[in-house]
N, C-alpha and C. Protein backbone atom coordinates (compact mmCIF):
# COMPACT_ATOMS: atom_id res chain seq x y z
N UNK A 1 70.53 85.87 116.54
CA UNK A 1 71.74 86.39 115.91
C UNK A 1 71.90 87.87 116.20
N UNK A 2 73.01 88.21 116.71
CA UNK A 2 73.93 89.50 117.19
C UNK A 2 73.44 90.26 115.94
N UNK A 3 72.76 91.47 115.60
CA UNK A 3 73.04 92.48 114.14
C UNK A 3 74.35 93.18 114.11
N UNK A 4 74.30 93.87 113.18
CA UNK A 4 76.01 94.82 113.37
C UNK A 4 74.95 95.91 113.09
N UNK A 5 75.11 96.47 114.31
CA UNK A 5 74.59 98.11 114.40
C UNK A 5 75.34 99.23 113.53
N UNK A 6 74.55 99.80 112.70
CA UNK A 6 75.13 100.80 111.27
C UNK A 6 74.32 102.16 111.44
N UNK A 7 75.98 103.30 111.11
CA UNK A 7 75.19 104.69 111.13
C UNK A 7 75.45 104.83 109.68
N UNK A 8 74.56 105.08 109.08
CA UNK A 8 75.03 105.98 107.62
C UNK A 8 75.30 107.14 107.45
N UNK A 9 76.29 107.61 107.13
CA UNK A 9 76.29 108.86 106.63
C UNK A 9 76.56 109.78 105.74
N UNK A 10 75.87 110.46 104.60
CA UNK A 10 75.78 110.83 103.78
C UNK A 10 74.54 111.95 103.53
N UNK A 11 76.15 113.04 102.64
CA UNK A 11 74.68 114.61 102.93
C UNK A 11 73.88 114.36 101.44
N UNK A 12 73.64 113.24 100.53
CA UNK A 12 72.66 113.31 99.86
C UNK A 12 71.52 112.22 100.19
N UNK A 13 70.31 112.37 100.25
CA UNK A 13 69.54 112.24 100.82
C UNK A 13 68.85 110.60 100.34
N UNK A 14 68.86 110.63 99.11
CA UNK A 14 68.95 109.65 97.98
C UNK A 14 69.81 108.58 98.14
N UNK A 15 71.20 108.66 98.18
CA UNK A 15 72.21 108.23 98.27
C UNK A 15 71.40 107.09 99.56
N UNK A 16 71.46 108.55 100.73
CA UNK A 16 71.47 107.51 102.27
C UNK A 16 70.53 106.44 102.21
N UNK A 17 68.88 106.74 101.30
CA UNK A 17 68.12 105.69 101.25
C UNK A 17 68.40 104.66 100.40
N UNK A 18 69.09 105.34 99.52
CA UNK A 18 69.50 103.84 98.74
C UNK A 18 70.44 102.61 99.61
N UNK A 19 71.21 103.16 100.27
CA UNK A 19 71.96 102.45 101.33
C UNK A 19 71.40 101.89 102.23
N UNK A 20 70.20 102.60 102.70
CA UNK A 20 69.84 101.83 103.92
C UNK A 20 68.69 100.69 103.30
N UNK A 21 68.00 100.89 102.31
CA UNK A 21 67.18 99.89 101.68
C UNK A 21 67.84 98.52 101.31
N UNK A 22 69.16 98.90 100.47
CA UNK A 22 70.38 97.58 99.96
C UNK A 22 70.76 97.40 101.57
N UNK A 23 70.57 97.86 102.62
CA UNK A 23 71.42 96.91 104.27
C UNK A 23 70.08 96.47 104.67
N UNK A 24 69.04 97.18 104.30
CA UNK A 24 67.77 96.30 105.14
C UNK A 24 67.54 95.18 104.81
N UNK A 25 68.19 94.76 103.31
CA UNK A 25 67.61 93.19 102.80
C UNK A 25 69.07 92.54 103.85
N UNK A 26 69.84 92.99 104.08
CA UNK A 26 71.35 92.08 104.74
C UNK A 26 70.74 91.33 106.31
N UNK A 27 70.34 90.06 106.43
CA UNK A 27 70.04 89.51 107.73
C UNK A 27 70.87 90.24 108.62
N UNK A 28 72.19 89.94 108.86
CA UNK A 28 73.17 90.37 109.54
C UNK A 28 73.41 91.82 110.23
N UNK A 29 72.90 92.97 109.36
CA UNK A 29 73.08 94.04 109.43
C UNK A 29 71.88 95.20 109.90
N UNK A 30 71.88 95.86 110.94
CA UNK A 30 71.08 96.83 111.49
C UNK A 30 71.17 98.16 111.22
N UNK A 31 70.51 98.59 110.38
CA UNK A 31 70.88 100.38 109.92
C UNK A 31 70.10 100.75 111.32
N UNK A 32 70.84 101.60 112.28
CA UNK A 32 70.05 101.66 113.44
C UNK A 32 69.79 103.70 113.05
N UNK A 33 70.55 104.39 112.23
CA UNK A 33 70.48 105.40 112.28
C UNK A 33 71.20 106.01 110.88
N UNK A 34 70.60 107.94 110.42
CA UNK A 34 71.24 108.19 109.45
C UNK A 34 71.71 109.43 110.10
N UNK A 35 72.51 110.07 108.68
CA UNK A 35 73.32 111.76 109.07
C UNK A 35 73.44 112.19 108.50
N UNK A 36 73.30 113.30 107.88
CA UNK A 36 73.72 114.42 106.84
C UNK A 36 75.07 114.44 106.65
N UNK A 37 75.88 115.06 107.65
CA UNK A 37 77.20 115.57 107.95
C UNK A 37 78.05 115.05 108.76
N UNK A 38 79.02 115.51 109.30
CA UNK A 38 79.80 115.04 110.31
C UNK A 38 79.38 115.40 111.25
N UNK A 39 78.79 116.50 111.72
CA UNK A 39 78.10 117.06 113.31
C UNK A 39 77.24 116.44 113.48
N UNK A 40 76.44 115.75 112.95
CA UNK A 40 75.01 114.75 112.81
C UNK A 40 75.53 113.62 112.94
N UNK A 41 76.66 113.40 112.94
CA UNK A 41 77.14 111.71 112.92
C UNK A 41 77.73 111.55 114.16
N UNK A 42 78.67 112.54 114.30
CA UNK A 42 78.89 112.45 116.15
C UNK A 42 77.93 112.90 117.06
N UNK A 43 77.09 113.32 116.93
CA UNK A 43 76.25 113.27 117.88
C UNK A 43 75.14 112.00 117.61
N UNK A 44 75.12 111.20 116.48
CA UNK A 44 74.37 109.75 116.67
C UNK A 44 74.95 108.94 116.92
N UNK A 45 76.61 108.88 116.83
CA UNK A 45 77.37 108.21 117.45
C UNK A 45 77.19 108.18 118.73
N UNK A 46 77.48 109.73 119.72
CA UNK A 46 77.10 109.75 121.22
C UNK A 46 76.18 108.98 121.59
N UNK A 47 74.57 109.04 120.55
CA UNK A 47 73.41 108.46 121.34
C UNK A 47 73.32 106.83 120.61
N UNK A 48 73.70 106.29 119.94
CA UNK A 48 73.50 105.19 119.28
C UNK A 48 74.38 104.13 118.87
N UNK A 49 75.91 104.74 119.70
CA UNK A 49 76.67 103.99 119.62
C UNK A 49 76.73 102.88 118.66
N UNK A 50 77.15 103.11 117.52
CA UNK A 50 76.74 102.33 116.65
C UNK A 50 78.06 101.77 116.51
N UNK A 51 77.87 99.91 115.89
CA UNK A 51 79.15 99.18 115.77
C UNK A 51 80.15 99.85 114.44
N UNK A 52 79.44 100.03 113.41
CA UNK A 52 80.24 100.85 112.46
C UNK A 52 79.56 102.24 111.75
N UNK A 53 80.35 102.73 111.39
CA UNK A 53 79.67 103.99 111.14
C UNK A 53 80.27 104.21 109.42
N UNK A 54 79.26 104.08 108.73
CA UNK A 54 79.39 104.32 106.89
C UNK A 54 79.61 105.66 106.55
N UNK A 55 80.91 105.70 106.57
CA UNK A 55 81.25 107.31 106.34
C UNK A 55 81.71 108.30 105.19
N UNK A 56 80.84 109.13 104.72
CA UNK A 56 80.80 109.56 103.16
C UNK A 56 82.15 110.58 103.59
N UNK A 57 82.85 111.01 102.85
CA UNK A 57 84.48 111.43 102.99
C UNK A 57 84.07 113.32 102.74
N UNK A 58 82.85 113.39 101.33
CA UNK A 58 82.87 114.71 100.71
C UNK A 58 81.25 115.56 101.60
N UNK A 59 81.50 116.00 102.42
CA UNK A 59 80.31 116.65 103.04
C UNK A 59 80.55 118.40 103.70
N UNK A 60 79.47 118.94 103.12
CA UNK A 60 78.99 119.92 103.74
C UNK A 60 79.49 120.00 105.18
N UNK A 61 79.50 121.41 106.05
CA UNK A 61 78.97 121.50 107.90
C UNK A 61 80.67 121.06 108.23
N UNK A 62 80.51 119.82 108.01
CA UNK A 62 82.08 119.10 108.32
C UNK A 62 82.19 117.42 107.50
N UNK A 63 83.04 117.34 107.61
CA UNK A 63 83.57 116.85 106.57
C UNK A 63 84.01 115.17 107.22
N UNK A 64 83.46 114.13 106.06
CA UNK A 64 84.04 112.60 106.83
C UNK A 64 85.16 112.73 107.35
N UNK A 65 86.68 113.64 106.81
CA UNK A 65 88.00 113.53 107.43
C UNK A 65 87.53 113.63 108.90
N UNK A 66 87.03 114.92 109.47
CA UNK A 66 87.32 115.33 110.83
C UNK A 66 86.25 114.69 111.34
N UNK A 67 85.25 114.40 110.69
CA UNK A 67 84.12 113.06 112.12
C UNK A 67 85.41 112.25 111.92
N UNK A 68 85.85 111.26 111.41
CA UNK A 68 86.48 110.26 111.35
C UNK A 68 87.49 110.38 112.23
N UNK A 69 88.38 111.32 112.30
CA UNK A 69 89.20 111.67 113.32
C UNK A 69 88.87 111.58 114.55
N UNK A 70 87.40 112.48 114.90
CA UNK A 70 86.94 112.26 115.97
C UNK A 70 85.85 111.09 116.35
N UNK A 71 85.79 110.78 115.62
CA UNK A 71 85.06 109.23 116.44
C UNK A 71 86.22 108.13 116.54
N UNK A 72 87.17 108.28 116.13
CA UNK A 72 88.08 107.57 116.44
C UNK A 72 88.71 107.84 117.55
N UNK A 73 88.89 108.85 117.73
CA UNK A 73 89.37 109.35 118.93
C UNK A 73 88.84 108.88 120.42
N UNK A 74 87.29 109.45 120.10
CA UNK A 74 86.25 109.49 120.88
C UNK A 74 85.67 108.46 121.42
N UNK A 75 85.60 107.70 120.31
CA UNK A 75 84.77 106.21 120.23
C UNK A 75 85.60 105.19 119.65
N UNK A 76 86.29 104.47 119.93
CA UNK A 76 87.66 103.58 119.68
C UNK A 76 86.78 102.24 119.33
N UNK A 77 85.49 102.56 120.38
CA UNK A 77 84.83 100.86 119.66
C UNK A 77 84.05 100.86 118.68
N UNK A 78 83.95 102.16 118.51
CA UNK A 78 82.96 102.31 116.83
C UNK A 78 84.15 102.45 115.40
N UNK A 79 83.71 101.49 114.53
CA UNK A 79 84.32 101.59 113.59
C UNK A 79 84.07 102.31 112.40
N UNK A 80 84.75 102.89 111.63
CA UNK A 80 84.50 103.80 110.51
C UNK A 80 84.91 103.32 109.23
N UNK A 81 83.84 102.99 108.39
CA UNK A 81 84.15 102.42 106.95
C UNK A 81 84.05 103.94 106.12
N UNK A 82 85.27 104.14 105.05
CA UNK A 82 85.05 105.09 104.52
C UNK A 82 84.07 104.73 103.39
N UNK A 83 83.35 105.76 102.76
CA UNK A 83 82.08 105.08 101.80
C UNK A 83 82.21 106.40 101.05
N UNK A 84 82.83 106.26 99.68
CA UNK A 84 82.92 107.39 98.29
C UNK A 84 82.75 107.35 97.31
N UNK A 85 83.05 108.07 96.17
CA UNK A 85 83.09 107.99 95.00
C UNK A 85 84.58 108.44 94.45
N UNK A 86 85.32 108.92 95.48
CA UNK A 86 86.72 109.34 95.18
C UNK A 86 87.48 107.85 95.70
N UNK A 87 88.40 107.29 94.52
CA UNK A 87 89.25 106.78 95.16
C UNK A 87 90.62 106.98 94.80
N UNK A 88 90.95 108.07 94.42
CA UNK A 88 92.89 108.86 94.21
C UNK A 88 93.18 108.83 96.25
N UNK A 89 94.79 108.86 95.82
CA UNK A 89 95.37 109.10 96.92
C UNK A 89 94.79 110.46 97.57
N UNK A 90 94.59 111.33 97.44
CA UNK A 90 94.29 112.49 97.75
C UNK A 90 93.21 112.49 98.81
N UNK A 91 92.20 111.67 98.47
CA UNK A 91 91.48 110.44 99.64
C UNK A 91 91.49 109.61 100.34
N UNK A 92 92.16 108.57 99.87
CA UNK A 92 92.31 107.69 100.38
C UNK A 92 93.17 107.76 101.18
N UNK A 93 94.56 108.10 101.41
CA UNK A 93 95.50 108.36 102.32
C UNK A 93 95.16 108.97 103.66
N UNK A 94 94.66 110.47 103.30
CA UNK A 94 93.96 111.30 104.92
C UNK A 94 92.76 110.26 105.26
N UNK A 95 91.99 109.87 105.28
CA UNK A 95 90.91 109.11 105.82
C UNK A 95 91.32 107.86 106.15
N UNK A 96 92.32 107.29 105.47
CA UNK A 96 92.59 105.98 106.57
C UNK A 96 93.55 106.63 107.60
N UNK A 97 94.13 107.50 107.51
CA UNK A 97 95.34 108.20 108.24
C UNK A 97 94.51 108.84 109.44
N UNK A 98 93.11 109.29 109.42
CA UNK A 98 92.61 109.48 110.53
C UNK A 98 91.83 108.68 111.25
N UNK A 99 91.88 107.00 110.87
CA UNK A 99 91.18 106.00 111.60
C UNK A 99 90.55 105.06 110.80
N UNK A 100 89.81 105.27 109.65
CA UNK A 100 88.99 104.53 109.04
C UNK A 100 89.86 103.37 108.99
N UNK A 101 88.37 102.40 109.05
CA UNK A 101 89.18 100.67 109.06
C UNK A 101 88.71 99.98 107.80
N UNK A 102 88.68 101.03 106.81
CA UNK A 102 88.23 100.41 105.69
C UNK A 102 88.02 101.31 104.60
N UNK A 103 88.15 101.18 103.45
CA UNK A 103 86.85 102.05 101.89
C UNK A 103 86.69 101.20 101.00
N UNK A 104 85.63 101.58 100.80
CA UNK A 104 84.73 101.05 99.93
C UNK A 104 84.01 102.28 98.96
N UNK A 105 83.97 101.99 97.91
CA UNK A 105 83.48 102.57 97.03
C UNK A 105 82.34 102.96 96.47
N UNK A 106 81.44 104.20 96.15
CA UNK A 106 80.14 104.22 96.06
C UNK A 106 79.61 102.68 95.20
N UNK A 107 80.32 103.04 93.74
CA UNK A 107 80.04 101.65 92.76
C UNK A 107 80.13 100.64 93.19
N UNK A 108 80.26 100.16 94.65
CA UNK A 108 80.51 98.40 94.73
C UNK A 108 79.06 97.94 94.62
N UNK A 109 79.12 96.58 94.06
CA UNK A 109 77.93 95.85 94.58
C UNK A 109 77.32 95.98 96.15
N UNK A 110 75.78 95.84 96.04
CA UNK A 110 75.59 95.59 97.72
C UNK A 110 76.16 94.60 98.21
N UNK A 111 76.48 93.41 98.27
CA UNK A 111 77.44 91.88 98.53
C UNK A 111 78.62 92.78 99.13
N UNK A 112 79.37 93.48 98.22
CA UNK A 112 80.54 94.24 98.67
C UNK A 112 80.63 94.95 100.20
N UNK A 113 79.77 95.81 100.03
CA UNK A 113 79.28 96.95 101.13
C UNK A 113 79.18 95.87 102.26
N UNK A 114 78.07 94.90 101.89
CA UNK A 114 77.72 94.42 103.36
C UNK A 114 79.29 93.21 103.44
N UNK A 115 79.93 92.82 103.05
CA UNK A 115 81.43 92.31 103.50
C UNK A 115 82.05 93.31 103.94
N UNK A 116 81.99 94.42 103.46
CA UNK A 116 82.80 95.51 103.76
C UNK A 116 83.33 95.68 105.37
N UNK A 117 81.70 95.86 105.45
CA UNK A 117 80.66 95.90 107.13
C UNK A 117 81.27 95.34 108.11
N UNK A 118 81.37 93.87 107.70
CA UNK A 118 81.62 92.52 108.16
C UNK A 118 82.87 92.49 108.84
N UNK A 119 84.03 93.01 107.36
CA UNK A 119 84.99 92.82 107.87
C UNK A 119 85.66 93.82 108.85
N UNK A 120 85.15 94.71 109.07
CA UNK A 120 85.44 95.96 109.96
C UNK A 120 85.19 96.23 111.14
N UNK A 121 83.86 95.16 111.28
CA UNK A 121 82.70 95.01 112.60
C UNK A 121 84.01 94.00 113.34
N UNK A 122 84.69 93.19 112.48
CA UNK A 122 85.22 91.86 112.99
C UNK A 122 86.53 92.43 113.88
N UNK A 123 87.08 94.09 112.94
CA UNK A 123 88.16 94.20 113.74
C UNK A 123 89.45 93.75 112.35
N UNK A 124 89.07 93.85 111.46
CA UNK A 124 89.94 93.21 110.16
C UNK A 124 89.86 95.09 109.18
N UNK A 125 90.32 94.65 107.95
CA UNK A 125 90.57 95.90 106.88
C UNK A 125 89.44 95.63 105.71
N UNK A 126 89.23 96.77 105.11
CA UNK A 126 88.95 96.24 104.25
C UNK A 126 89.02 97.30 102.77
N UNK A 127 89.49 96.74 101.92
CA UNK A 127 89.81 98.07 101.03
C UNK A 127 89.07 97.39 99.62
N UNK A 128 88.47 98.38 98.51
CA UNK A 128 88.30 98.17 97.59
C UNK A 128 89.40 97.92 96.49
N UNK A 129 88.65 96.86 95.69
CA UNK A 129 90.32 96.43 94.51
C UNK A 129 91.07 97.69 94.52
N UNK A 130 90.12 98.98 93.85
CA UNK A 130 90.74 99.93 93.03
C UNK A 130 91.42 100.44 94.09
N UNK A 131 91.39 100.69 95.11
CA UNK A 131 92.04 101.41 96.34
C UNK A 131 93.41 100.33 97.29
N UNK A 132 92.89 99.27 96.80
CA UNK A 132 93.81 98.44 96.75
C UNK A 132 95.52 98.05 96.03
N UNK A 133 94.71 98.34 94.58
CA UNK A 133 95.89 99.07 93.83
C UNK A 133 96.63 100.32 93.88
N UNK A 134 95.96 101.35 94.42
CA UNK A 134 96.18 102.29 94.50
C UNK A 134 97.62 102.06 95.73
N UNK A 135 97.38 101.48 96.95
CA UNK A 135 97.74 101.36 97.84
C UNK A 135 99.48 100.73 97.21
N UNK A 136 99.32 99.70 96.23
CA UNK A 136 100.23 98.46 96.22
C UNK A 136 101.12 99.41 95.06
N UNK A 137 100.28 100.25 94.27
CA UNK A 137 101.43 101.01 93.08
C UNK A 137 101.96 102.12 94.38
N UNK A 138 101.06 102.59 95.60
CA UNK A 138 102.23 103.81 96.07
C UNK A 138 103.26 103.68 97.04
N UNK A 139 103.01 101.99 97.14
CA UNK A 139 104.32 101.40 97.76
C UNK A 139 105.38 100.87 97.16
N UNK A 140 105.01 100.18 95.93
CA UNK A 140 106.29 100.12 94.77
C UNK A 140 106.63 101.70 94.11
N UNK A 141 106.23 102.32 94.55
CA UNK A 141 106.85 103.62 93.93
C UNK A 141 108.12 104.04 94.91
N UNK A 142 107.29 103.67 96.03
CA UNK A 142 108.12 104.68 97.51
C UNK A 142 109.64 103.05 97.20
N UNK A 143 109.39 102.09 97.38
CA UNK A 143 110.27 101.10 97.40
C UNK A 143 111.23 101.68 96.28
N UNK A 144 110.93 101.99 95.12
CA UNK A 144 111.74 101.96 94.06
C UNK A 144 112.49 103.74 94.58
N UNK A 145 111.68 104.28 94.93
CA UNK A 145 112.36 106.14 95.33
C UNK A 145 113.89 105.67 96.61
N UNK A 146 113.26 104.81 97.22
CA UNK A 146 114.39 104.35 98.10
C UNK A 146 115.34 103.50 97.55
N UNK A 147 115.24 103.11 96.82
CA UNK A 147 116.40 102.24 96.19
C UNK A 147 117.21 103.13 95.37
N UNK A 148 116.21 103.89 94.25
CA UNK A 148 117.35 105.19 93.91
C UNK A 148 118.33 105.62 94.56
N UNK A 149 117.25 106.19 95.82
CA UNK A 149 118.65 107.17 96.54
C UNK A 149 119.44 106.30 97.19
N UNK A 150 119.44 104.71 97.66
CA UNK A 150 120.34 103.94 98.34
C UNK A 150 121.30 104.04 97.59
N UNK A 151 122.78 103.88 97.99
CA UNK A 151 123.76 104.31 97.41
C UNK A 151 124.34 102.67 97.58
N UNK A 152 123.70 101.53 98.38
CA UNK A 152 123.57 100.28 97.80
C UNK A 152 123.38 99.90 96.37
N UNK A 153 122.50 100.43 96.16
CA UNK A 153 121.72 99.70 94.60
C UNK A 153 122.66 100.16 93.51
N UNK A 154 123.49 101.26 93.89
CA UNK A 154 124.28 101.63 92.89
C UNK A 154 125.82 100.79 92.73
N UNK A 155 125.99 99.34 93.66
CA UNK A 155 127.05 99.09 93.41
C UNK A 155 126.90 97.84 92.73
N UNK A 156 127.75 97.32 91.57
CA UNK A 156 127.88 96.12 91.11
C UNK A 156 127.94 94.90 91.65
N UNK A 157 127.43 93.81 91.16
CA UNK A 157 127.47 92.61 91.70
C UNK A 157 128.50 92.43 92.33
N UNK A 158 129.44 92.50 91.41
CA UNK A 158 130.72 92.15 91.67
C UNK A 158 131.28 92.81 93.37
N UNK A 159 131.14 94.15 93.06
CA UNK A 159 131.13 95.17 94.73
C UNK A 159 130.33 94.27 95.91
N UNK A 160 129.44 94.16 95.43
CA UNK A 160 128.43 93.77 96.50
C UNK A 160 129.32 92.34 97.10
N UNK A 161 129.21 91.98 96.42
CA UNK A 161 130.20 90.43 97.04
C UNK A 161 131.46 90.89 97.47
N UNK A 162 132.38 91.82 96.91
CA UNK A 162 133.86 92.17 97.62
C UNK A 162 133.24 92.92 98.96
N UNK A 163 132.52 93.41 98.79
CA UNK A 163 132.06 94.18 100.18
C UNK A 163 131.33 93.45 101.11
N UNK A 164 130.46 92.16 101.11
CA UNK A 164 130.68 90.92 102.03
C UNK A 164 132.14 90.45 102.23
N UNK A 165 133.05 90.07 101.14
CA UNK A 165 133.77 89.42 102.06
C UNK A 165 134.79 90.39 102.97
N UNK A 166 134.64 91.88 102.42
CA UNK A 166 136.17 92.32 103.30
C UNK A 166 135.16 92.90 104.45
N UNK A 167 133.35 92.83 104.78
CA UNK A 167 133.09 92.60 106.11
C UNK A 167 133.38 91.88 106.57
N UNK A 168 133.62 90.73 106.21
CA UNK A 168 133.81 89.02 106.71
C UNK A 168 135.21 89.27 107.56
N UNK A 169 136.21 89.96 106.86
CA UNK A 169 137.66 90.34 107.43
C UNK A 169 138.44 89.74 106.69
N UNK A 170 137.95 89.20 105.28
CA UNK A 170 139.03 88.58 104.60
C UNK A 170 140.18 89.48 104.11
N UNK A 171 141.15 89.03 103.89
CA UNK A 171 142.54 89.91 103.19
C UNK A 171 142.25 90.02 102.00
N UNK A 172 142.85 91.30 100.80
CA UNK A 172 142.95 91.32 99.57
C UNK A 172 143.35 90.07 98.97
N UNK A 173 144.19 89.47 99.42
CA UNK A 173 144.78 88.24 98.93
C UNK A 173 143.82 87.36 99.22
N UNK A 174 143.45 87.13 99.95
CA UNK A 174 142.15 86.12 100.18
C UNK A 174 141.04 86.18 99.25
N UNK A 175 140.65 87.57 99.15
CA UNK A 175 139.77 87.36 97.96
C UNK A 175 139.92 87.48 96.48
N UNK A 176 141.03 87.63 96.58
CA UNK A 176 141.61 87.50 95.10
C UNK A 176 141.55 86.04 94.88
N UNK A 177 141.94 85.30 95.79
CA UNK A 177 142.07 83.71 95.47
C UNK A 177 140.84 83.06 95.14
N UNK A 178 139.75 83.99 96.31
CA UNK A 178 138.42 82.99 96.26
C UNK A 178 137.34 83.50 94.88
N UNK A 179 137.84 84.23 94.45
CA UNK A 179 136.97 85.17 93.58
C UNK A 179 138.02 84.64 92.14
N UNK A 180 139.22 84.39 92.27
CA UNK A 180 140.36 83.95 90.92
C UNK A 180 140.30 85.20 90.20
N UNK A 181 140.65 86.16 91.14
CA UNK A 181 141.30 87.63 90.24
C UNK A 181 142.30 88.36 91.13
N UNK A 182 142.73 89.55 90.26
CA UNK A 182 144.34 89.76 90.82
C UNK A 182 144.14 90.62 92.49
N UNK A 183 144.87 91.02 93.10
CA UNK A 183 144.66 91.61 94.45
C UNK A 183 144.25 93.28 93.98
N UNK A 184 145.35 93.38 92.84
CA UNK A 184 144.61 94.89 91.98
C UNK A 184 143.55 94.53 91.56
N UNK A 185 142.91 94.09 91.26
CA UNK A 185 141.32 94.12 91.22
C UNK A 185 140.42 93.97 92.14
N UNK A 186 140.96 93.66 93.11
CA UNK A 186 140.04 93.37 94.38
C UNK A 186 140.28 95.16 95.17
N UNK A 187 141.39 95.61 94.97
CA UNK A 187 141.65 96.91 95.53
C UNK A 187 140.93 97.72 95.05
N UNK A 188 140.72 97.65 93.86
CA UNK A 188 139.95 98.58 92.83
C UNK A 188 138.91 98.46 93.16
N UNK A 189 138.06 97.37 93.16
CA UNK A 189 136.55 97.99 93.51
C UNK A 189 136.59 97.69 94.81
N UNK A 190 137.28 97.62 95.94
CA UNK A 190 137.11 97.73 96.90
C UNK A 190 137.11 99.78 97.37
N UNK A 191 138.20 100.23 96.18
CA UNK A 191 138.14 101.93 96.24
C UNK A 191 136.94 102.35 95.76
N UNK A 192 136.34 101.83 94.61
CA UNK A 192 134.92 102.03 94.15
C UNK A 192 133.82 102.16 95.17
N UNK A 193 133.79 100.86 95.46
CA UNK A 193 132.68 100.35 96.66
C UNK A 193 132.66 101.42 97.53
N UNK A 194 133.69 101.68 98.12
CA UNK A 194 133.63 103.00 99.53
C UNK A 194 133.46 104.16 99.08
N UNK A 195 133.97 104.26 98.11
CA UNK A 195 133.51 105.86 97.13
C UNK A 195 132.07 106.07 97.42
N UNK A 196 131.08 104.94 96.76
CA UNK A 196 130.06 104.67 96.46
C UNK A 196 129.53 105.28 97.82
N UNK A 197 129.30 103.99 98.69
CA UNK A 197 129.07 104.55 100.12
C UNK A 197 129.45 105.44 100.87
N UNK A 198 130.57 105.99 100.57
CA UNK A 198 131.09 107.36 101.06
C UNK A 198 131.87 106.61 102.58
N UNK A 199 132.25 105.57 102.58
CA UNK A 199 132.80 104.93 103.87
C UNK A 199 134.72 105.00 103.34
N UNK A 200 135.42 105.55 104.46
CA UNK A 200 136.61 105.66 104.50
C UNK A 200 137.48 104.83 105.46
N UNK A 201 136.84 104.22 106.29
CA UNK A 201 137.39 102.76 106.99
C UNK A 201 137.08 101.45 107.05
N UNK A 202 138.02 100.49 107.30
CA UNK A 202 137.61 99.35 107.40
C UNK A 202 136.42 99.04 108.69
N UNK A 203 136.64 99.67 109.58
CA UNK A 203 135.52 99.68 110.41
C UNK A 203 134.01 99.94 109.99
N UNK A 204 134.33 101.62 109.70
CA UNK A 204 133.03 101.86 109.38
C UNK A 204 132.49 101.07 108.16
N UNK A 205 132.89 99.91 107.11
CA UNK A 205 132.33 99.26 106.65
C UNK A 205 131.49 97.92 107.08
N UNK A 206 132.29 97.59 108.22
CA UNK A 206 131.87 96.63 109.03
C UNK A 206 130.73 97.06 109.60
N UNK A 207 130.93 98.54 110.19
CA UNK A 207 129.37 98.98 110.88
C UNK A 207 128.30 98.75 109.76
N UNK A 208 128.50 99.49 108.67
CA UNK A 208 127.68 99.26 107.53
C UNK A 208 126.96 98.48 106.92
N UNK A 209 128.33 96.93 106.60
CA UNK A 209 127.19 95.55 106.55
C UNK A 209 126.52 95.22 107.58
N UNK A 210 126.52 95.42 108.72
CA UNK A 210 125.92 94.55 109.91
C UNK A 210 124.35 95.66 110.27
N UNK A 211 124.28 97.23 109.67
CA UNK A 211 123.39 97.69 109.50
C UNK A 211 122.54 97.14 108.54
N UNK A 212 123.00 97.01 107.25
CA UNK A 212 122.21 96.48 106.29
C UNK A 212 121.76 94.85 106.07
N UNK A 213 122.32 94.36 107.28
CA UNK A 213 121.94 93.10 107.67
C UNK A 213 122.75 92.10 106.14
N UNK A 214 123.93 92.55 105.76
CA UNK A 214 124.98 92.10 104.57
C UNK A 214 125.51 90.77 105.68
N UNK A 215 126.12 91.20 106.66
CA UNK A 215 126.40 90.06 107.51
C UNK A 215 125.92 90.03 109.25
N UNK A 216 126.29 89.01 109.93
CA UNK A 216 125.39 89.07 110.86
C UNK A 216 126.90 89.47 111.79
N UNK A 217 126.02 89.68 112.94
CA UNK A 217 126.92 89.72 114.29
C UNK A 217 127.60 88.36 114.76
């Protein structure tokens, strides 16, 4: 059986043996080397090419961000699991943003760590719950910041459907019939609707739904 060749790295000293003792019981897994810092890790990277590299984020000399950057750079077939005790955005964001294919958390179980490994060696992600959530609340945030400012979300049901059909090319009268209200009401929030969007032609509304994928080509 193939091992998955592992650099650890971490500037407390304790820490690193505790890590490499919990991977020595893992069949699967080869601690082939350790590192203080980031200058100690790329240069055991150079000589030891290791399949993943366990990378502590908060260090002395240099810092997991910029090894991570640069072994990614450098070494495209070595993979970088981030390995912390921080998991706020403030972390988590720059370190996967400079390559890491994964974090994991100081507190995980060993079971964790060595899946962690696994899934990173394979070429897959792998994120801890809590960083997980982290991830899923700062995308419903950004989703909901964009819907604010869409000047979509601000129009009524009712709009939203008059503004399909007069993309469609239907007449006021047409949708007064199909909707069973007066043509002054269909005018009215048809003046609303473009207010809204800030659109002053029948064209440029047409460009509009077929941007927002409202109707097709």
């Amino acid at each position: 059986m193939q091992k998955i060749r592992v650099l650890v790295v971490d500037d407390h000293p304790i820490v690193r043996d505790g890590v490499c003792s919990l991977l020595a019981l893992t069949p699967d897994i080869d601690v082939v080397g350790e590192a203080a810092n980031g200058i100690e890790s790329l240069e055991a990277v150079r000589k030891l090419i290791p399949d993943v590299v366990l990378m502590d984020t908060a260090m002395h000399i240099m810092g997991g961000l910029e090894a991570t950057r640069r072994i990614h750079k450098e070494f495209p077939g070595t993979k970088v699991l981030a390995f912390t005790q921080y998991d706020d955005k403030e972390y988590v964001f720059p370190i996967i943003e400079s390559g890491a294919c994964g974090f994991v958390s100081k507190t995980a179980a060993a079971s964790e760590l060595a899946t962690a490994i696994r899934f990173v060696y394979r070429g897959d992600s792998f994120l801890s719950p809590s960083v997980a959530r982290l991830l899923v609340n700062n995308y419903q945030q950004a989703v909901s910041m964009v819907r604010i400012n869409d000047p979509y979300e601000q129009l009524t049901d009712r709009e939203r459907e008059i503004l399909k059909l007069l993309a469609e090319e239907h007449t006021t009268q047409e949708i007064a019939d199909m909707l069973a209200v007066s043509p002054k009401t269909v005018q009215g929030h048809r003046t609303n609707l473009m207010a809204k969007l800030d659109i002053h032609t029948r064209t440029d509304l047409v460009k509009y739904a077929l941007r927002k994928g409202i109707i097709t080509p």
